[in-house]
C-alpha atoms as a PDB file:
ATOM      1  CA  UNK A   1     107.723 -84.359  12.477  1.00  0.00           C
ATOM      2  CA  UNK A   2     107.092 -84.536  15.905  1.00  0.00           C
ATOM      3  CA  UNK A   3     107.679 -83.045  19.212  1.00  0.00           C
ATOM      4  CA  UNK A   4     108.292 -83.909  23.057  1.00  0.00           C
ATOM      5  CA  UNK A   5     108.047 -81.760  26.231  1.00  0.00           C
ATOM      6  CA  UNK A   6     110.692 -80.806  28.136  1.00  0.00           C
ATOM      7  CA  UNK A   7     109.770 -80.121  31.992  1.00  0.00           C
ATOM      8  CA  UNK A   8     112.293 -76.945  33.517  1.00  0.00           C
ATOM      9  CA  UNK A   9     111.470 -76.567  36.996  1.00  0.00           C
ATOM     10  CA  UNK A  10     110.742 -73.299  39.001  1.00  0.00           C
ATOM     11  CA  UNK A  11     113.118 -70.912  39.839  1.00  0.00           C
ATOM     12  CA  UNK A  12     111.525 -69.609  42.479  1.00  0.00           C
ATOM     13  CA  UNK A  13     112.845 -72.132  44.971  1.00  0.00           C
ATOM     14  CA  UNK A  14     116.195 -69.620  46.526  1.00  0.00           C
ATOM     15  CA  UNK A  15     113.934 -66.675  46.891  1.00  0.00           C
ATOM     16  CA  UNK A  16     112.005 -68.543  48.581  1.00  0.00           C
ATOM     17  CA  UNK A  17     114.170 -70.105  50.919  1.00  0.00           C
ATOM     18  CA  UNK A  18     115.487 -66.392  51.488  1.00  0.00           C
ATOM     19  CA  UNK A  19     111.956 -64.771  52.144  1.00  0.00           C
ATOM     20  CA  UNK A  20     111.080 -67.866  54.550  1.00  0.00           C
ATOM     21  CA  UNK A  21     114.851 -66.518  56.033  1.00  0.00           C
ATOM     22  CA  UNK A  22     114.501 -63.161  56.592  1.00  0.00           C
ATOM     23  CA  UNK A  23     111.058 -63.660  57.872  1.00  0.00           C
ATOM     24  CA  UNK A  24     112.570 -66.161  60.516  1.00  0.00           C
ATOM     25  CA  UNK A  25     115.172 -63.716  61.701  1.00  0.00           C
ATOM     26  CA  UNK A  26     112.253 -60.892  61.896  1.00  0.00           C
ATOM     27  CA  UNK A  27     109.980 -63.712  63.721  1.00  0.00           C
ATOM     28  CA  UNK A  28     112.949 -63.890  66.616  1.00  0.00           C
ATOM     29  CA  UNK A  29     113.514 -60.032  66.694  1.00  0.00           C
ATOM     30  CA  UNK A  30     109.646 -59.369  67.478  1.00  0.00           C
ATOM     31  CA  UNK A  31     109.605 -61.961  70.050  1.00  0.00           C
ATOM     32  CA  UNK A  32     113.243 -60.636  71.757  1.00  0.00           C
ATOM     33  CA  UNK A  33     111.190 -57.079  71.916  1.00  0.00           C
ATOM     34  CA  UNK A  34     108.358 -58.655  73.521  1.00  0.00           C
ATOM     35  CA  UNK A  35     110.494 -60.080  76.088  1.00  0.00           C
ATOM     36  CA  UNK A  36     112.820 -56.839  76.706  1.00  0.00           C
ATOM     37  CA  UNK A  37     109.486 -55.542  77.457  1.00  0.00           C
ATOM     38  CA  UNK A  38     108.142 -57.690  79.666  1.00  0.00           C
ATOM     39  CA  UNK A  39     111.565 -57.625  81.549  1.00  0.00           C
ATOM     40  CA  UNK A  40     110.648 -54.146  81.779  1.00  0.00           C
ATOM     41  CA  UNK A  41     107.389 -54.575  83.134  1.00  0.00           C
ATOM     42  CA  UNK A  42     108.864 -56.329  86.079  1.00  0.00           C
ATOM     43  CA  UNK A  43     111.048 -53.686  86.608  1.00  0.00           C
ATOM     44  CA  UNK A  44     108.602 -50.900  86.865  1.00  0.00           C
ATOM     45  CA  UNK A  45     106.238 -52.914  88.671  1.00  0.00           C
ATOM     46  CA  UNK A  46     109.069 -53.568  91.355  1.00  0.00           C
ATOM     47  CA  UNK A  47     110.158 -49.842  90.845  1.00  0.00           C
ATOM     48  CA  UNK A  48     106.476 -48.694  91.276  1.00  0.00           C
ATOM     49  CA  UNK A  49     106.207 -50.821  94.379  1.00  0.00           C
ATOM     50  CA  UNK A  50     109.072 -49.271  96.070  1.00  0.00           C
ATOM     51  CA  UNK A  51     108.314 -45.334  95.471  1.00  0.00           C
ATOM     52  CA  UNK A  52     104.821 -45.962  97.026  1.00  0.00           C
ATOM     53  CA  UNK A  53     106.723 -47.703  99.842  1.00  0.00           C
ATOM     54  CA  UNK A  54     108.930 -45.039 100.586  1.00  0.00           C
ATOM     55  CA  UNK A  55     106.455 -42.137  99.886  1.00  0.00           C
ATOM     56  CA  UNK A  56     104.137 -43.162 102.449  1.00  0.00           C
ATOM     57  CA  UNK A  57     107.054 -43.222 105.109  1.00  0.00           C
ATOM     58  CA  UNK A  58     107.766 -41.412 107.953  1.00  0.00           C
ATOM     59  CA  UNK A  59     110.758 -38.689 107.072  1.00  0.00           C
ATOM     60  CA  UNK A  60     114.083 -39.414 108.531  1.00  0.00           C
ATOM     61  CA  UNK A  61     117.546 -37.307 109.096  1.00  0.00           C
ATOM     62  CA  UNK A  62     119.517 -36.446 106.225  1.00  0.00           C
ATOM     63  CA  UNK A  63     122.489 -38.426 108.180  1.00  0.00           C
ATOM     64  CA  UNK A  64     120.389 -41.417 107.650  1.00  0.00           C
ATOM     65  CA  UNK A  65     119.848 -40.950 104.305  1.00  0.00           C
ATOM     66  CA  UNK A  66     123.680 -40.355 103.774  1.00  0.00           C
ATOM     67  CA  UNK A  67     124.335 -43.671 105.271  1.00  0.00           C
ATOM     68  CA  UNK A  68     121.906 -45.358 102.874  1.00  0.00           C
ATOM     69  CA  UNK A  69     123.233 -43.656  99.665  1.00  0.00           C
ATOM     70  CA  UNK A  70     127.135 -44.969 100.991  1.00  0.00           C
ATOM     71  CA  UNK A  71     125.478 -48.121 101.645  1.00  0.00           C
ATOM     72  CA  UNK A  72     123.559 -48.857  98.430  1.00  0.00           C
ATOM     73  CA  UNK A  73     124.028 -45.745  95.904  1.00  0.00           C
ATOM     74  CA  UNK A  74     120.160 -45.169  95.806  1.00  0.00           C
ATOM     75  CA  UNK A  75     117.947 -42.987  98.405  1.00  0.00           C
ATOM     76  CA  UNK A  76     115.368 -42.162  95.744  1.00  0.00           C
ATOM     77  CA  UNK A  77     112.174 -41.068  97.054  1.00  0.00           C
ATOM     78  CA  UNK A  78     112.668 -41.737 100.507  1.00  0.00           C
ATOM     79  CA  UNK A  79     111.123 -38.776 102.706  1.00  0.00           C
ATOM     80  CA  UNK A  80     114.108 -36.351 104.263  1.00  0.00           C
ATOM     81  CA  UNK A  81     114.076 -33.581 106.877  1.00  0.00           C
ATOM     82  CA  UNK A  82     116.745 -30.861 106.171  1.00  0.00           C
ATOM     83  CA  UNK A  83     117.689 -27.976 108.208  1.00  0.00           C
ATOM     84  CA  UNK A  84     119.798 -24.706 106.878  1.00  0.00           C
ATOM     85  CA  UNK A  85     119.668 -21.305 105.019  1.00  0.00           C
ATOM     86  CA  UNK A  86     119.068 -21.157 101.526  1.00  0.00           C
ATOM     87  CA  UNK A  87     121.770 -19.238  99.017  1.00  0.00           C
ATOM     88  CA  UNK A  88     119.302 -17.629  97.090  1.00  0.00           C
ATOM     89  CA  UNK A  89     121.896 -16.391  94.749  1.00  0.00           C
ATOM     90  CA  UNK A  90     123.211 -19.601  93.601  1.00  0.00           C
ATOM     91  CA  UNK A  91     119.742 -20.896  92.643  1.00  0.00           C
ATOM     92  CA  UNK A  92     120.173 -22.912  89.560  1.00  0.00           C
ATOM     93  CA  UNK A  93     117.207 -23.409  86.760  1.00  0.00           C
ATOM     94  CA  UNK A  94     116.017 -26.886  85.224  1.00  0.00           C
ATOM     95  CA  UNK A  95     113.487 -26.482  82.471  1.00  0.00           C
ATOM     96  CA  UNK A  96     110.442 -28.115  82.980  1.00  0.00           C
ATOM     97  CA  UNK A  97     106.285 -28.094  82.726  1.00  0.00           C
ATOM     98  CA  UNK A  98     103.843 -27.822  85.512  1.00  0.00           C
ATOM     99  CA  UNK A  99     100.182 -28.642  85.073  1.00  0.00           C
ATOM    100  CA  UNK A 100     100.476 -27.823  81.016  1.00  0.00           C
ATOM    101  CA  UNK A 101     102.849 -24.714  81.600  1.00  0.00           C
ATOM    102  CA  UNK A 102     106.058 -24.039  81.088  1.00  0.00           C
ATOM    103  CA  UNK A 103     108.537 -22.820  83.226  1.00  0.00           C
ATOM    104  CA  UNK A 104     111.797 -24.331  85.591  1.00  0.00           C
ATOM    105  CA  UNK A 105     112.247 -25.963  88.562  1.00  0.00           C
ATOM    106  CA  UNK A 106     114.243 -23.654  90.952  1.00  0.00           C
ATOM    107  CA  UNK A 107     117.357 -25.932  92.516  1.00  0.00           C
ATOM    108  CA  UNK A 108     118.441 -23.520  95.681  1.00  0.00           C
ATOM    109  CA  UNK A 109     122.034 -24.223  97.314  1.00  0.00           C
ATOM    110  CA  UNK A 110     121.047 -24.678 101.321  1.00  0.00           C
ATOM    111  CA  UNK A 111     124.112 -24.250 103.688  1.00  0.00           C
ATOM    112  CA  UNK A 112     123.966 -26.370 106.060  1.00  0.00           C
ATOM    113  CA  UNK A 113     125.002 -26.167 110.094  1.00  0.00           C
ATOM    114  CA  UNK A 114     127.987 -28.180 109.248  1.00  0.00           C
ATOM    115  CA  UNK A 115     129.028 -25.970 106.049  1.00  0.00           C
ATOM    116  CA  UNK A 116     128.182 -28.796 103.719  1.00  0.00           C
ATOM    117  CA  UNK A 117     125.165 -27.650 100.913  1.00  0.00           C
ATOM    118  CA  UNK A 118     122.823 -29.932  99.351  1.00  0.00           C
ATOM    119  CA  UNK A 119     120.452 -28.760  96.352  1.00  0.00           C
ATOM    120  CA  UNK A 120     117.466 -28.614  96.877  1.00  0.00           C
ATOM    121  CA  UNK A 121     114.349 -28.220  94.211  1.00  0.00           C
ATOM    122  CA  UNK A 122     112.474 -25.481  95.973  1.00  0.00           C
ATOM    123  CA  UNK A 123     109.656 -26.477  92.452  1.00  0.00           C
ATOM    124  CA  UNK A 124     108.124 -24.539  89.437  1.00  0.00           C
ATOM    125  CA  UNK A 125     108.120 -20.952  88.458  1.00  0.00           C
ATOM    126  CA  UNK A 126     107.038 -19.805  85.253  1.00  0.00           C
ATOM    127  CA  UNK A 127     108.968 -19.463  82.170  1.00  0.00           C
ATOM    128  CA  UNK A 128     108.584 -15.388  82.967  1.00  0.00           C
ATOM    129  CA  UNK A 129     109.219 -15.625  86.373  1.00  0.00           C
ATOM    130  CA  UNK A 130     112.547 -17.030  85.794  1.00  0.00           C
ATOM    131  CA  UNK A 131     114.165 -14.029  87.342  1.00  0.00           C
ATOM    132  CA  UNK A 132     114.124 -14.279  91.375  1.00  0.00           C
ATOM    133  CA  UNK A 133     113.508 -10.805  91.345  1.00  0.00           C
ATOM    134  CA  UNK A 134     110.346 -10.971  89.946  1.00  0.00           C
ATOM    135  CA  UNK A 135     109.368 -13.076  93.104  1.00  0.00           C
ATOM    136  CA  UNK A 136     110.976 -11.829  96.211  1.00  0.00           C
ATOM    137  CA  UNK A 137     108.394 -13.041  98.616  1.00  0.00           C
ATOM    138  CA  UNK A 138     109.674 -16.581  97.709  1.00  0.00           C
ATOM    139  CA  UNK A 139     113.191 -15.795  98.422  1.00  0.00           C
ATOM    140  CA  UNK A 140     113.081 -16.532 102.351  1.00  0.00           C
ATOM    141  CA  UNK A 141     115.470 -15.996 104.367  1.00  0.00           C
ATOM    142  CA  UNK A 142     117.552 -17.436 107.675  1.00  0.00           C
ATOM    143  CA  UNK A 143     117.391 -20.909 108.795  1.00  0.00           C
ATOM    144  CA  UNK A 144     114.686 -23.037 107.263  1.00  0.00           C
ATOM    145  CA  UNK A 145     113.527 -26.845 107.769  1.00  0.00           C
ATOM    146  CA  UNK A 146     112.785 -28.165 104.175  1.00  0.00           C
ATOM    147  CA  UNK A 147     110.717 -31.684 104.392  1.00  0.00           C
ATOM    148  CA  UNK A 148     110.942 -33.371 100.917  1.00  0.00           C
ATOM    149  CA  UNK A 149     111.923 -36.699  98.695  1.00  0.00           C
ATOM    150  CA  UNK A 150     115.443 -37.513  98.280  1.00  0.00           C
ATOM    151  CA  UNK A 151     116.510 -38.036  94.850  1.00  0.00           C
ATOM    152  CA  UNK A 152     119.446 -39.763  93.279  1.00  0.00           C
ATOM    153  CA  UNK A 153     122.059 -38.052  90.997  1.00  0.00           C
ATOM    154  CA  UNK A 154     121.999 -38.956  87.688  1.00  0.00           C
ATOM    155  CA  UNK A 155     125.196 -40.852  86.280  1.00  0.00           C
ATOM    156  CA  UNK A 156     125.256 -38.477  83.166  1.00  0.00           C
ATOM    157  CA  UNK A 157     123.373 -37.002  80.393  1.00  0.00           C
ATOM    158  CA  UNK A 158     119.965 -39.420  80.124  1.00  0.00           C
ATOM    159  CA  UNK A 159     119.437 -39.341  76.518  1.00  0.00           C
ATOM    160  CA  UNK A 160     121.336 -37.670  73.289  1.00  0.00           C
ATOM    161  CA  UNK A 161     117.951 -36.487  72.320  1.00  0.00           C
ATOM    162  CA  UNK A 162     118.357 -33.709  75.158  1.00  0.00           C
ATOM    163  CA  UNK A 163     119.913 -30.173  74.804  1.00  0.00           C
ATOM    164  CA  UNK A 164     123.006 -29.889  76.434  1.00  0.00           C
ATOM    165  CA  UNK A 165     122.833 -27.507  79.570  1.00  0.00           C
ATOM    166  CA  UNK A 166     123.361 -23.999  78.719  1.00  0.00           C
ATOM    167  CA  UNK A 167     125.465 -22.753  81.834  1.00  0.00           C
ATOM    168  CA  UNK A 168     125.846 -19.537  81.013  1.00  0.00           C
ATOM    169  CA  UNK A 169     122.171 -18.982  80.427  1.00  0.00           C
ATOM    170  CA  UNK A 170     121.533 -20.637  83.643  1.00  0.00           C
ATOM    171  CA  UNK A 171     119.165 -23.334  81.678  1.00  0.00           C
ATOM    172  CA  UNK A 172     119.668 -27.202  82.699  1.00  0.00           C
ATOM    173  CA  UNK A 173     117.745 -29.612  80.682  1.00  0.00           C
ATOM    174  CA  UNK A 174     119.411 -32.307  82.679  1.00  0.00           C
ATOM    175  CA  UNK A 175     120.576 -32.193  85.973  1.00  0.00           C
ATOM    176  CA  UNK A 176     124.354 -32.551  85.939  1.00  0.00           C
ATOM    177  CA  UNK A 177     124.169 -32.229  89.972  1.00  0.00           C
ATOM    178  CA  UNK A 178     128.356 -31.361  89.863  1.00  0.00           C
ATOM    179  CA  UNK A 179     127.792 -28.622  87.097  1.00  0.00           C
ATOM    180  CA  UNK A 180     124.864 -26.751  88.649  1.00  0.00           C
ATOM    181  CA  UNK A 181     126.890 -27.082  92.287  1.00  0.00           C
ATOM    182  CA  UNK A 182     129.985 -25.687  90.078  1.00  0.00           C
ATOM    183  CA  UNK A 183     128.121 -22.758  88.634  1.00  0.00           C
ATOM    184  CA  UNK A 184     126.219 -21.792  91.760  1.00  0.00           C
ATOM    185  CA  UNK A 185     128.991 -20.006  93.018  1.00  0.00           C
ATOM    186  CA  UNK A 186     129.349 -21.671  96.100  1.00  0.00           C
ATOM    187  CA  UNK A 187     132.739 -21.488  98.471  1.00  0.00           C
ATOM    188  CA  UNK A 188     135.740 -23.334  96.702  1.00  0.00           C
ATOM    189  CA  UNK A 189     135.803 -25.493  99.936  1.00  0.00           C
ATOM    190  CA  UNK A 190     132.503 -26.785 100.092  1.00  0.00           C
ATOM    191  CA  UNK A 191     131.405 -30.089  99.871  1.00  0.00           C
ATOM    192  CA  UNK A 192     128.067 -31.198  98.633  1.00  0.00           C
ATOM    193  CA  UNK A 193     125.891 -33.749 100.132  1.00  0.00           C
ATOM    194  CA  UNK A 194     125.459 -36.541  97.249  1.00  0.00           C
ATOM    195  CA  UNK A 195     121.915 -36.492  95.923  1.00  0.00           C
ATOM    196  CA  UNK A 196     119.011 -34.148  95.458  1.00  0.00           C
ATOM    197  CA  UNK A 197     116.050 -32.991  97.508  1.00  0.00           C
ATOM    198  CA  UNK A 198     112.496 -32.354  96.147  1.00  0.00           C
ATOM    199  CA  UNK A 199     110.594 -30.147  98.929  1.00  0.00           C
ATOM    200  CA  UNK A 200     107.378 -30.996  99.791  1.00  0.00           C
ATOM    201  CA  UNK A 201     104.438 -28.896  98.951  1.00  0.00           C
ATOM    202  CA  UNK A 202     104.322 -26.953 102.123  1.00  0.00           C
ATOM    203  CA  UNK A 203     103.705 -22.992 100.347  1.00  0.00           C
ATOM    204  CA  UNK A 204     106.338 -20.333  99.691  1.00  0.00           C
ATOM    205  CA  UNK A 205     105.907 -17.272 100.620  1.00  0.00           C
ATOM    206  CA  UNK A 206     104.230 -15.728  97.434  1.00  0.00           C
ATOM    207  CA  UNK A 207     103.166 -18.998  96.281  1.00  0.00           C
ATOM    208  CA  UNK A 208     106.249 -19.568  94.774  1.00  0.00           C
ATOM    209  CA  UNK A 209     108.251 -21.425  93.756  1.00  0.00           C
ATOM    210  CA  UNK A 210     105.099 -24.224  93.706  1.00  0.00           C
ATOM    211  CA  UNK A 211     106.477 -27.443  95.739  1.00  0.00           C
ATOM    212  CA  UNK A 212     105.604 -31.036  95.809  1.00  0.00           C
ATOM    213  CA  UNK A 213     106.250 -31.457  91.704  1.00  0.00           C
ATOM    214  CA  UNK A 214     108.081 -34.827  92.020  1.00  0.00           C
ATOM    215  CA  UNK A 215     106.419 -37.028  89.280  1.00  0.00           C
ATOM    216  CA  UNK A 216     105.431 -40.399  91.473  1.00  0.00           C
ATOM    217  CA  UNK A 217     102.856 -41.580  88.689  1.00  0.00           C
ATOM    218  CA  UNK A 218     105.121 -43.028  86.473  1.00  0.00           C
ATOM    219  CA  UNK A 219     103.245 -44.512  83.122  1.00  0.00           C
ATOM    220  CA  UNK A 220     103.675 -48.616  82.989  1.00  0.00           C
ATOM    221  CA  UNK A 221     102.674 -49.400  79.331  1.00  0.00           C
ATOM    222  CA  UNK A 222     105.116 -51.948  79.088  1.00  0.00           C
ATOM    223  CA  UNK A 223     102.347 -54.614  79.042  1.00  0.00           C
ATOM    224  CA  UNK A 224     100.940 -53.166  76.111  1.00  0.00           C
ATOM    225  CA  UNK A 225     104.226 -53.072  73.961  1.00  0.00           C
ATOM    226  CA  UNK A 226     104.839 -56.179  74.797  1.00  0.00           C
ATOM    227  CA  UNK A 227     101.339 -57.774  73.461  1.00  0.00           C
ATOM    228  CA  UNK A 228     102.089 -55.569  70.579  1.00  0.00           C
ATOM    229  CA  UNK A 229     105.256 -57.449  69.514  1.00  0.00           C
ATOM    230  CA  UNK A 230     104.142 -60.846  70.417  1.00  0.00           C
ATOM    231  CA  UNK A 231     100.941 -60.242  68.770  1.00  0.00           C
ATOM    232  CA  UNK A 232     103.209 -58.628  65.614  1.00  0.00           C
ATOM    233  CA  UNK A 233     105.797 -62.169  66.069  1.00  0.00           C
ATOM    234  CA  UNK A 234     102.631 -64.200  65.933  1.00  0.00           C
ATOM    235  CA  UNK A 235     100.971 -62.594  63.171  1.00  0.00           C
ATOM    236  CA  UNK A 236     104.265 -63.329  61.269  1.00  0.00           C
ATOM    237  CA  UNK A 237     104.262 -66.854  61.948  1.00  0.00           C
ATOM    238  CA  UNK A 238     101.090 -67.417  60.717  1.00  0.00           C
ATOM    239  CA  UNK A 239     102.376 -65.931  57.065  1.00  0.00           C
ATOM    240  CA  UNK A 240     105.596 -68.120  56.921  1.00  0.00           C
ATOM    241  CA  UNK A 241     103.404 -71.499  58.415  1.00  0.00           C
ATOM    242  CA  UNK A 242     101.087 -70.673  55.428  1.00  0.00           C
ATOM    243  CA  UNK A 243     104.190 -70.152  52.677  1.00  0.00           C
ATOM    244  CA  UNK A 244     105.737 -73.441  53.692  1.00  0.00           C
ATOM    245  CA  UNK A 245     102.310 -75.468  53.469  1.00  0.00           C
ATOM    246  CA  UNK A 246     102.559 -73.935  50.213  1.00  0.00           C
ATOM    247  CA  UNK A 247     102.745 -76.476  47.206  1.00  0.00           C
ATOM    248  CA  UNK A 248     105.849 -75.996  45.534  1.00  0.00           C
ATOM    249  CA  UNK A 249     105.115 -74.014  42.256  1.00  0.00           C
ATOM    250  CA  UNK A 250     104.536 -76.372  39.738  1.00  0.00           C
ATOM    251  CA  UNK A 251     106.736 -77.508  36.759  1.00  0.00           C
ATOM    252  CA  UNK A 252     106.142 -75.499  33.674  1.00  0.00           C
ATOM    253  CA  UNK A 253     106.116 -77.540  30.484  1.00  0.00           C
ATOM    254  CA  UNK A 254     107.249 -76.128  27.161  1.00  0.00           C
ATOM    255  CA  UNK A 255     106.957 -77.913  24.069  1.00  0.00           C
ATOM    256  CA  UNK A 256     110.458 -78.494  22.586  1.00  0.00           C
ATOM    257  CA  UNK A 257     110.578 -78.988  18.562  1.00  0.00           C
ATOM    258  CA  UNK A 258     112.346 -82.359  17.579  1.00  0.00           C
ATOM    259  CA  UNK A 259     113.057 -83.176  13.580  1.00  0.00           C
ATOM    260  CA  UNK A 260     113.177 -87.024  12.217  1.00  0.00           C
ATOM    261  CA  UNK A 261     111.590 -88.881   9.270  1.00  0.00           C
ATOM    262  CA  UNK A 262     108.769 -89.917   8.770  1.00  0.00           C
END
């Protein structure tokens, strides 16, 4: 009696191929990230460069301003100088934090000499000083001149993570710039100049509202997220180089019986 081997080959080989595939597709996700990122790093660089351009101007007229926004569709942070008397009763309330408290930024309605408003963040008040009445010394009155940062409208709601504005409550977590002119009970005639103003942080009467609380630092991490995914897209290539210098798993032999004579 005797016997001879028969030789069946891995079957490793398709989940292999697969692995080495999905690992591939991974590979070119991580390094698409990267680069989104570092597109974005160029973007806040060049956006970083402009606010400390405009900043660190001299303020114009708000007709100047206008003309830019028709122009382009973007005034944001350039330094305005605004004249008119503020509708106190219209004020409208974003939440938002101040130097670790909580509390809302207090958008006022000011009338302007040609009947035209434009809101303007007067800054923070704490959460419990919501209520104007609470801080009459704030609530000036007659004409004012309001220095500040121009600020663009937003297009709509920034993120689905946000609350949605609770009107009735006066709360805005975004500012819908329409809405909060809406619901400030202005005159059904009046027009609105386009974009926001931030006021400087010249003091209120009181001390509040607190101006000046337009964020200018913004963070620029993008660097960092980008090494991250590059560094994450390498770090992958290194496993798959490795699995393809693999030998290919080797043939198993097992011993198949045979009969005959002898």
């Amino acid at each position: 009696m005797s016997g001879v081997s028969a030789t069946i080959k891995g079957g490793s080989r398709p989940r292999q191929v697969l692995a080495i595939g999905l690992g591939l597709m991974v590979f070119f996700i991580l390094l698409a990230l990267g680069t989104w990122q570092v597109q974005r790093l160029y973007w806040k660089e060049g956006l970083l460069q402009t606010i400390e351009q405009r900043t660190h101007s001299a303020p114009v007229a708000l007709a100047d301003v206008e003309r830019e926004f028709a122009s382009t569709g973007d005034v944001d942070y350039t330094p305005v100088t605004v004249t008119g008397t503020f509708l106190h009763s219209g004020e409208r309330h974003f939440y938002a934090t101040w130097e670790e408290d909580a509390g809302f930024n207090v958008y006022t309605p000011l009338a302007l000499e040609d009947g035209r408003f434009v809101l303007i963040n007067r800054g923070f008040v704490p959460y419990d000083l919501k209520n104007a009445a609470k801080r009459l010394q704030g609530q000036v009155a007659g004409k004012v001149t309001i220095t500040g940062l121009a600020r663009n409208p937003l297009p709509g709601k920034p993120s689905m993570m946000l609350p949605d504005n609770d009107v009735p409550k006066n709360i805005f977590f975004w500012k819908d710039r329409d809405v909060m002119a809406a619901s400030a009970g202005l005159p059904a005639s009046a027009k609105l100049v386009p974009f926001f103003i931030d006021a400087d942080k010249t003091p209120n009467p009181g001390g509040l509202p607190v101006g000046g609380v337009t964020i200018i630092d913004l963070p620029n991490s993008h660097l960092q997220y980008a090494m991250t995914w590059y560094g994450l897209a390498a770090a992958l290539a290194g496993v798959l180089i490795l699995r393809l210098r693999r030998p290919a798993k080797e043939e198993r032999t097992l011993p198949m019986p045979l009969t005959g004579q002898g």
